[in-house]
C-alpha atoms as a PDB file:
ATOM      1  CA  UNK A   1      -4.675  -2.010 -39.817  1.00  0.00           C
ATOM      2  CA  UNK A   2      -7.824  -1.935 -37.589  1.00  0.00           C
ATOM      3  CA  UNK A   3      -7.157   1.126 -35.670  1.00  0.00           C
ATOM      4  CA  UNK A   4      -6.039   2.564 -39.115  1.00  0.00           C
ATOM      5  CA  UNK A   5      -9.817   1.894 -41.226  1.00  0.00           C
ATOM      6  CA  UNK A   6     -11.250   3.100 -37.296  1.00  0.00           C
ATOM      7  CA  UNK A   7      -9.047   6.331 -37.161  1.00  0.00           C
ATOM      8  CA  UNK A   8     -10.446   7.167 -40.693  1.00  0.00           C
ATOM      9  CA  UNK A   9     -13.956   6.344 -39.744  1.00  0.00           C
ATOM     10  CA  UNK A  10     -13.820   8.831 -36.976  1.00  0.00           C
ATOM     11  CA  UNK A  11     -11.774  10.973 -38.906  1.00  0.00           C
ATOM     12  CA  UNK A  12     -14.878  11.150 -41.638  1.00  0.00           C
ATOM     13  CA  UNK A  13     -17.287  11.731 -38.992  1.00  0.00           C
ATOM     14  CA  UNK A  14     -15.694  14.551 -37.542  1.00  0.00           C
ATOM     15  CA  UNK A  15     -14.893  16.060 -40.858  1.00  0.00           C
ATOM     16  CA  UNK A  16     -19.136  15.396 -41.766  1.00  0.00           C
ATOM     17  CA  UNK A  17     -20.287  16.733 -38.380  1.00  0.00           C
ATOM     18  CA  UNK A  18     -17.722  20.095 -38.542  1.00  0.00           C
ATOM     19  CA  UNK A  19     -19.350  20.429 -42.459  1.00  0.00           C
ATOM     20  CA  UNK A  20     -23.056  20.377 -41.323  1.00  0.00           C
ATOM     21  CA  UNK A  21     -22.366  22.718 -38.250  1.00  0.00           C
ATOM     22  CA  UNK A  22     -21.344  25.220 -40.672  1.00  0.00           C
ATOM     23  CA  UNK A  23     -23.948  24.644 -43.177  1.00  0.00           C
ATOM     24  CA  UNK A  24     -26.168  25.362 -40.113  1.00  0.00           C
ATOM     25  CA  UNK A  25     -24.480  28.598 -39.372  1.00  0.00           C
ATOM     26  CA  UNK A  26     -26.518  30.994 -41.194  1.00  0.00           C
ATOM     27  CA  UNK A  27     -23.868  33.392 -42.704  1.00  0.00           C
ATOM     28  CA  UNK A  28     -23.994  37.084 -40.671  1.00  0.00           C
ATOM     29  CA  UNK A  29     -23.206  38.943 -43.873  1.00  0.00           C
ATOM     30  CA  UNK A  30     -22.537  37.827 -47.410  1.00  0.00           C
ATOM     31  CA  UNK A  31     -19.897  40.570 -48.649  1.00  0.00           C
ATOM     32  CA  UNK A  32     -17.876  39.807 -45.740  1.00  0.00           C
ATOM     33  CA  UNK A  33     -18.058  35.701 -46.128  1.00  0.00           C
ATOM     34  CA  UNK A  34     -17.303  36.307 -49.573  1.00  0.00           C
ATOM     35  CA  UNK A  35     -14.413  38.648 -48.916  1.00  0.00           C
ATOM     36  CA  UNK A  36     -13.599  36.291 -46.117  1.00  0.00           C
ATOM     37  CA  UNK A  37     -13.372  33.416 -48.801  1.00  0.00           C
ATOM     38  CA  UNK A  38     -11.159  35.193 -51.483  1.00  0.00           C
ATOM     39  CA  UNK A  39      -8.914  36.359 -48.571  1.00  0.00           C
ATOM     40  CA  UNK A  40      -8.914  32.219 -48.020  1.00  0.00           C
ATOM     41  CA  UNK A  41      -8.308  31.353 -51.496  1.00  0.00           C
ATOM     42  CA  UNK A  42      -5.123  33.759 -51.620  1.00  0.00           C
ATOM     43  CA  UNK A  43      -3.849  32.215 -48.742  1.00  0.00           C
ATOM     44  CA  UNK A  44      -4.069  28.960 -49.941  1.00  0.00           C
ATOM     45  CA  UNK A  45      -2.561  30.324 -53.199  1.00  0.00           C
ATOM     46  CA  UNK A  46       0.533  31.923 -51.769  1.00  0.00           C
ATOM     47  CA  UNK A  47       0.886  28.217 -50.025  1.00  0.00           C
ATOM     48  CA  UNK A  48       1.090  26.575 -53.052  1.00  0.00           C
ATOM     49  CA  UNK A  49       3.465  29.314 -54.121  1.00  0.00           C
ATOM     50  CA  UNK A  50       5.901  28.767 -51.420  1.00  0.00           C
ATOM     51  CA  UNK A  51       5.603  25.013 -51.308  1.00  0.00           C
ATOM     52  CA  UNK A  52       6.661  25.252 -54.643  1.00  0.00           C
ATOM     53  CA  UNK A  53       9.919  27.226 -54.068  1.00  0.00           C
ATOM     54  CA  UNK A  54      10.555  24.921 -51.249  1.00  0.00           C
ATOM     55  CA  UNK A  55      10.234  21.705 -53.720  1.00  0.00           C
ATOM     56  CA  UNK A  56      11.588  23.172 -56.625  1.00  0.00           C
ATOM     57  CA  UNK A  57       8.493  22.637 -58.034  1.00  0.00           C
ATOM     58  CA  UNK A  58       7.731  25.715 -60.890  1.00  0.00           C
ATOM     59  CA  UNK A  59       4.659  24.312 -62.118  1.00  0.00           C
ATOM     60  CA  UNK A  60       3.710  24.400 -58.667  1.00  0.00           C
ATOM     61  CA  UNK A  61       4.590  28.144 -58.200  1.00  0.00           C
ATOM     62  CA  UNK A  62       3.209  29.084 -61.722  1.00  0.00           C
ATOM     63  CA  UNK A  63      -0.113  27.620 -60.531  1.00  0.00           C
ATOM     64  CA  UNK A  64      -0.197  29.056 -57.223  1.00  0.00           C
ATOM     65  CA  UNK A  65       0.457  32.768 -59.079  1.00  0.00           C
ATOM     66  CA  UNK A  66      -2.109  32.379 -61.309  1.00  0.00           C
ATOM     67  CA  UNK A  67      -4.426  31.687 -59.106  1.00  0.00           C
ATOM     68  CA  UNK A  68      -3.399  34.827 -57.119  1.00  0.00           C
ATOM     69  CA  UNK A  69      -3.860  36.477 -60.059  1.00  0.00           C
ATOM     70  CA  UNK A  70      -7.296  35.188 -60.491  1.00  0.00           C
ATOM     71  CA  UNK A  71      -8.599  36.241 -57.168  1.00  0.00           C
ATOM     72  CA  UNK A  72      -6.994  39.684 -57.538  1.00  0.00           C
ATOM     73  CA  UNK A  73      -9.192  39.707 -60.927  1.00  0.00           C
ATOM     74  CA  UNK A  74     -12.311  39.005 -58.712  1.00  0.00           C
ATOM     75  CA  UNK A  75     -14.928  41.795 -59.132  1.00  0.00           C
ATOM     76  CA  UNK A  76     -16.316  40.802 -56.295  1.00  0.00           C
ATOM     77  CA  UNK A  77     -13.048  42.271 -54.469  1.00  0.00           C
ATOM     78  CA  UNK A  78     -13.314  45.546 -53.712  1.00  0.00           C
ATOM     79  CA  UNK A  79     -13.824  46.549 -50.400  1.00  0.00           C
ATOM     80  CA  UNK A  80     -12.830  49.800 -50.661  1.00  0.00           C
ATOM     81  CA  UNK A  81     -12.986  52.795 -53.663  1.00  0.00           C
ATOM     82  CA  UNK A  82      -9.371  54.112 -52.082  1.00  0.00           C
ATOM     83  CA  UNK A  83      -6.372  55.333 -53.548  1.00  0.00           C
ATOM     84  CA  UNK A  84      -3.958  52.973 -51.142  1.00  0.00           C
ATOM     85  CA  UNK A  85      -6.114  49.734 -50.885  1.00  0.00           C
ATOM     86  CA  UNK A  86      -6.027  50.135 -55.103  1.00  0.00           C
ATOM     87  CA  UNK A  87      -2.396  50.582 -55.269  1.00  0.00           C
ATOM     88  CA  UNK A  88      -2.219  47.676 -52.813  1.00  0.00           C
ATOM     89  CA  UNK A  89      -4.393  45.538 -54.902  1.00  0.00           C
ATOM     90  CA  UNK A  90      -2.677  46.445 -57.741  1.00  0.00           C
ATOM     91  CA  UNK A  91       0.808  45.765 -56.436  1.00  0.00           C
ATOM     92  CA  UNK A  92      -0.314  42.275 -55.637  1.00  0.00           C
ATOM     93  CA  UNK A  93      -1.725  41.405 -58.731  1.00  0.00           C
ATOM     94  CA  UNK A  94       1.420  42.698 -60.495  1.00  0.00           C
ATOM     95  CA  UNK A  95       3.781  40.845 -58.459  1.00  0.00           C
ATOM     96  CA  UNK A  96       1.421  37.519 -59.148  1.00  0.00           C
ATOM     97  CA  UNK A  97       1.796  38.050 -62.664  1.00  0.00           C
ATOM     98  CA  UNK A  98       5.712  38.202 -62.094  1.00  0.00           C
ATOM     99  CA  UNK A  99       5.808  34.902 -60.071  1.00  0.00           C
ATOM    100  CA  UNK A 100       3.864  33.465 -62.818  1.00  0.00           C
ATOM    101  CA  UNK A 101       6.763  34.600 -65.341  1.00  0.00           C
ATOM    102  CA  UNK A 102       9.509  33.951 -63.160  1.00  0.00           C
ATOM    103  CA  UNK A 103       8.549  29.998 -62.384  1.00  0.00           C
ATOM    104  CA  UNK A 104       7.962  29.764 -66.316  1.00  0.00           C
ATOM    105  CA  UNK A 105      11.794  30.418 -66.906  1.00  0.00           C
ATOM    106  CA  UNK A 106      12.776  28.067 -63.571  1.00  0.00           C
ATOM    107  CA  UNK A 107      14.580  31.407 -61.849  1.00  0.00           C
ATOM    108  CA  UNK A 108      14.054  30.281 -58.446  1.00  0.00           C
ATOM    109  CA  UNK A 109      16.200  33.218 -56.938  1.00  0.00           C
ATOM    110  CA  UNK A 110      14.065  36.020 -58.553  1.00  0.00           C
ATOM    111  CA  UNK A 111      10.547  34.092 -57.922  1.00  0.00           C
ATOM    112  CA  UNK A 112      11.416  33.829 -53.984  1.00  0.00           C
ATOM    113  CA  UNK A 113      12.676  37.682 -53.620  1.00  0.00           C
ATOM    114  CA  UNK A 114       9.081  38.571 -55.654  1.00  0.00           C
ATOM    115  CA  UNK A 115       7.138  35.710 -53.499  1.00  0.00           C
ATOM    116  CA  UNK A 116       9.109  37.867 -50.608  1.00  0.00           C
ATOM    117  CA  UNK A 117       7.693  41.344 -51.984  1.00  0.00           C
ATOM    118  CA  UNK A 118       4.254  39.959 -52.003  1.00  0.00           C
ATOM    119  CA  UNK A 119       3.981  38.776 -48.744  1.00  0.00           C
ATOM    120  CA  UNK A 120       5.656  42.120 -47.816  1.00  0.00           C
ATOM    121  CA  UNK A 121       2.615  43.908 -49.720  1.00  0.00           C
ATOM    122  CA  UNK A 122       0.101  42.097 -48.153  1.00  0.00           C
ATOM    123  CA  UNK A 123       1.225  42.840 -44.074  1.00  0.00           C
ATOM    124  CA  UNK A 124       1.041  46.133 -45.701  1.00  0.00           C
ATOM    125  CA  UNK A 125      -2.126  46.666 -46.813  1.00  0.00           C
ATOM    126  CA  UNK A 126      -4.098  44.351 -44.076  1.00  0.00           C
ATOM    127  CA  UNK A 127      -2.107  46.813 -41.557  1.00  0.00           C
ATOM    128  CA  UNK A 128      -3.714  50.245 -44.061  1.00  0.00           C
ATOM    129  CA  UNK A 129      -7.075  47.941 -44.065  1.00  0.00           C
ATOM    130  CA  UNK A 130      -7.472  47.502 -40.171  1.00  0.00           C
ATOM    131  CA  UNK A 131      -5.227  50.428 -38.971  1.00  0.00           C
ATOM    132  CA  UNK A 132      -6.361  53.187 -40.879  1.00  0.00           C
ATOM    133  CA  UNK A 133      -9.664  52.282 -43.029  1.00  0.00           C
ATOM    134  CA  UNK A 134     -11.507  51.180 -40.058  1.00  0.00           C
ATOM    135  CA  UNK A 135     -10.770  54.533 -38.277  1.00  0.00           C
ATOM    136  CA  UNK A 136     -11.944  56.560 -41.408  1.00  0.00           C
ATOM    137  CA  UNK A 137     -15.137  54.592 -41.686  1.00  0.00           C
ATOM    138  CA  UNK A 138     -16.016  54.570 -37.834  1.00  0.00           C
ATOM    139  CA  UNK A 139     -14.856  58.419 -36.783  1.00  0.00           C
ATOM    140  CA  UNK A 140     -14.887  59.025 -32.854  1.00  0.00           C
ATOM    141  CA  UNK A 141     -18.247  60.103 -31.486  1.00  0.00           C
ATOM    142  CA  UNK A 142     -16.810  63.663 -30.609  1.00  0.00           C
ATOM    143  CA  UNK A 143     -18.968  65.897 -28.534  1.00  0.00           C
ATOM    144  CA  UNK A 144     -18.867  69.915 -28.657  1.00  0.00           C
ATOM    145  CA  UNK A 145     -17.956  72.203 -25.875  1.00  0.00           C
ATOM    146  CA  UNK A 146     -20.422  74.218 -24.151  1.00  0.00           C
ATOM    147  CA  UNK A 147     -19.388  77.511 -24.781  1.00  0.00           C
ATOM    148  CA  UNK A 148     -18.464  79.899 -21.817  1.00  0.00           C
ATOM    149  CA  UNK A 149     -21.141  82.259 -20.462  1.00  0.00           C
ATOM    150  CA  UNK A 150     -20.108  85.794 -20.084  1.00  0.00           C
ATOM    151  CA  UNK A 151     -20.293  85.357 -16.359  1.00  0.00           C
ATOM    152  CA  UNK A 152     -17.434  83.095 -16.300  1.00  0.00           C
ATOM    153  CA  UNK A 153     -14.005  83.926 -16.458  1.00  0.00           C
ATOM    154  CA  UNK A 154     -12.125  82.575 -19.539  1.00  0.00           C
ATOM    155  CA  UNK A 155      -9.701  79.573 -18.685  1.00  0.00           C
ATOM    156  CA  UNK A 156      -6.531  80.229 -18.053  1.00  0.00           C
ATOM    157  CA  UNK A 157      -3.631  79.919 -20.108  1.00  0.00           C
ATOM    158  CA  UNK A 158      -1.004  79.378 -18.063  1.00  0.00           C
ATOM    159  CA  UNK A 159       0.637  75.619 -17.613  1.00  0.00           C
ATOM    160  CA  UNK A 160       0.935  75.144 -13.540  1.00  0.00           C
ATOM    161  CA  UNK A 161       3.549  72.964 -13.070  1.00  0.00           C
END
């Protein structure tokens, strides 16, 4: 019992010390600690999702998928004005809306295949968001070619081998 009440007193001082180090922290830019936290909140959503189907727990599930739903309702969500990211976004808050329906009726098989898709959609669109949004928004610093002086012979079009 003893090294129980001590393991939760150090326990609470490490959990009080890690809160006031971030407190300290100033944040280094609020849209991204705010998209950082709904990006959290989903996570923690789709946990309770799949904890549910694990447990056979719908209420579970149908909590978890509304809550998806809520942070895919955020206005403060939207990174990007893009076709893809919206269809993304879109997808995802369609297919928490389904859960939600799904664990309502019990219909475990159809609320794991959708739980499936949305995991699916979200590799998806974090691999559009880093792959291919971050290249659009930071284009290569591309330099122009001198142009040839009249002096010079043009280059030569013929692949040596």
């Amino acid at each position: 019992m003893r090294f129980l009440r001590l393991g939760l007193i150090a326990g609470g001082i490490g959990a009080c010390a890690a809160l006031v180090a971030v407190e300290a922290t100033p944040p280094a830019n609020k849209e991204a600690d705010t998209e950082a936290a709904l990006m959290r909140a989903k996570l923690a959503s789709t946990q309770k999702i799949v904890e549910g189907l694990m447990i056979r727990d719908f209420k579970l599930v149908r909590r978890g998928a509304l809550e998806l739903e809520k942070v895919c309702n955020a206005t403060e969500w939207h990174a990007e004005k893009d076709q893809v990211y919206a269809h993304y976004r879109t997808e995802l808050r369609q297919t928490a809306k389904k859960l939600a329906e799904l664990s309502q009726g019990e219909d475990r098989d159809g609320a794991a295949y959708t739980y499936m898709h949305s995991i699916s959609t979200c590799i998806s669109c974090h691999d559009y968001c880093r792959d291919v949004l971050r290249i659009a928004h930071n284009p290569p610093d591309l330099q122009r070619i001198p142009s040839q002086d009249a002096d010079d012979e043009p280059p030569s079009t013929t692949i040596r081998r």
